[in-house]
C-alpha atoms as a PDB file:
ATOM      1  CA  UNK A   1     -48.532 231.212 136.791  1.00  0.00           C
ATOM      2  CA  UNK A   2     -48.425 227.646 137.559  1.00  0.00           C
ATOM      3  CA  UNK A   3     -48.920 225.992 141.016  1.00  0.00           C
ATOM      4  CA  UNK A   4     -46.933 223.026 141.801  1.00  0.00           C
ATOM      5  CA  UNK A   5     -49.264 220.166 143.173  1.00  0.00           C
ATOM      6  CA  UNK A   6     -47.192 217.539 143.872  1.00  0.00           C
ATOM      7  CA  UNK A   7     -48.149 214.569 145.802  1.00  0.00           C
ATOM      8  CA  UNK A   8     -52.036 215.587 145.675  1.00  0.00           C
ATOM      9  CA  UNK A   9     -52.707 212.465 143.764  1.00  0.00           C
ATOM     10  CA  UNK A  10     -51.232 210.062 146.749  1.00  0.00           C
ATOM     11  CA  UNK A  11     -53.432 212.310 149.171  1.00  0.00           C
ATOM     12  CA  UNK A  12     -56.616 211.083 147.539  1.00  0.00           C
ATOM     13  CA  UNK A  13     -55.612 207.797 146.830  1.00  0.00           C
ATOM     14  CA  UNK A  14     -55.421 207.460 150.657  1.00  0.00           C
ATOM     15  CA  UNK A  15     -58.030 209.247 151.424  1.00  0.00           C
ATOM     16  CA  UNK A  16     -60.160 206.942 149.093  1.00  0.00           C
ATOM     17  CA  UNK A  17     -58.415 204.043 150.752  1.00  0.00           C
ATOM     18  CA  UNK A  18     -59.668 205.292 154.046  1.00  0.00           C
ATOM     19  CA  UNK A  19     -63.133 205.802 153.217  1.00  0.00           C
ATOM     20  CA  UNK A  20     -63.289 202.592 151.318  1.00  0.00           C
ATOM     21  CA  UNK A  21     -62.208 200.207 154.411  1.00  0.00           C
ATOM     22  CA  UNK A  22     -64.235 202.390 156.926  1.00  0.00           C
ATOM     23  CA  UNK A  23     -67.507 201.506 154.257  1.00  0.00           C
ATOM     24  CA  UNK A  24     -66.516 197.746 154.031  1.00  0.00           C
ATOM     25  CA  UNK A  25     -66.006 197.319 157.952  1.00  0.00           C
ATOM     26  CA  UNK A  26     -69.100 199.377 159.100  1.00  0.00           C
ATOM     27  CA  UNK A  27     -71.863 196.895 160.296  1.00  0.00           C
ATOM     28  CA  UNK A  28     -74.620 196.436 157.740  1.00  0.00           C
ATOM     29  CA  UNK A  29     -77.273 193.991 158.956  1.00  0.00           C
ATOM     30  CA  UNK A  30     -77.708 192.736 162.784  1.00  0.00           C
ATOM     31  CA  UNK A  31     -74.305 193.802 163.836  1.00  0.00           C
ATOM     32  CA  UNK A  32     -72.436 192.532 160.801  1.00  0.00           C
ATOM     33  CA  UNK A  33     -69.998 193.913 158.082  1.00  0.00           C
ATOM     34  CA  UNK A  34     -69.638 193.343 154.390  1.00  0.00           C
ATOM     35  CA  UNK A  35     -66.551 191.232 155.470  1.00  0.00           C
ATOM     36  CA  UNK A  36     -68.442 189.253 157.814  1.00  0.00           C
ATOM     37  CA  UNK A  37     -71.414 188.523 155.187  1.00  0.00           C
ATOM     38  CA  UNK A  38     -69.338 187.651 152.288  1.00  0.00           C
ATOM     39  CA  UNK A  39     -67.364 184.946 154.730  1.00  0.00           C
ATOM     40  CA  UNK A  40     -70.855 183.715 155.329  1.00  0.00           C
ATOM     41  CA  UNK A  41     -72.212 183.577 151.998  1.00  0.00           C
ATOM     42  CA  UNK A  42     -69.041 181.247 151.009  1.00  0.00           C
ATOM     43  CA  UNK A  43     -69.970 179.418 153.820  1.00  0.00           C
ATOM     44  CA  UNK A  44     -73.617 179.000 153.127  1.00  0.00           C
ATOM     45  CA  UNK A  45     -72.794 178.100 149.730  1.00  0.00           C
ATOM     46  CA  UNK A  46     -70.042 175.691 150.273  1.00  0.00           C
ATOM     47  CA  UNK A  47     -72.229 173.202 152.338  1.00  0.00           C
ATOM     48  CA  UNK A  48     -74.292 173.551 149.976  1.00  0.00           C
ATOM     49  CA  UNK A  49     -72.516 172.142 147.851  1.00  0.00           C
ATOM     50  CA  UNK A  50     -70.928 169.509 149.989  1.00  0.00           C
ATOM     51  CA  UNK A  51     -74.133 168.187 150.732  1.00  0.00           C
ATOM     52  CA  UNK A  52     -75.122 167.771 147.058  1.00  0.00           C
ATOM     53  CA  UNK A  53     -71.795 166.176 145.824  1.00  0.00           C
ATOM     54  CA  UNK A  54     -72.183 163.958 148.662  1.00  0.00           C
ATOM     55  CA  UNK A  55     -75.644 162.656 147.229  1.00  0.00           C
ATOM     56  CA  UNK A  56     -75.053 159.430 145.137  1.00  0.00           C
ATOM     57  CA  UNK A  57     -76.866 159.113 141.711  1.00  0.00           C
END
């Protein structure tokens, strides 16, 4: 006897989903989210940078 389980697959898939963006948005450190770190990584980074290429030889 075989039970039809259609459409399970797209269940957990959203489920997953779900859990996934609740885990990225949930603050981390002082208040912030993954989101919010990342942004200021690349931010951190990027001047950085700027201020190094701006440096003549």
């Amino acid at each position: 006897m075989r039970i039809k389980m259609r459409g399970s697959a797209a269940v957990e898939y959203a489920l997953g989903l779900v859990f996934f963006v609740a885990v990225v948005l949930a603050p981390v450190f002082s208040g912030k989210n993954a989101v919010e770190l990342l942004i200021d990584a690349i931010k951190l980074e990027h001047s950085a940078y700027m201020h190094a290429s701006s440096m003549s030889l």
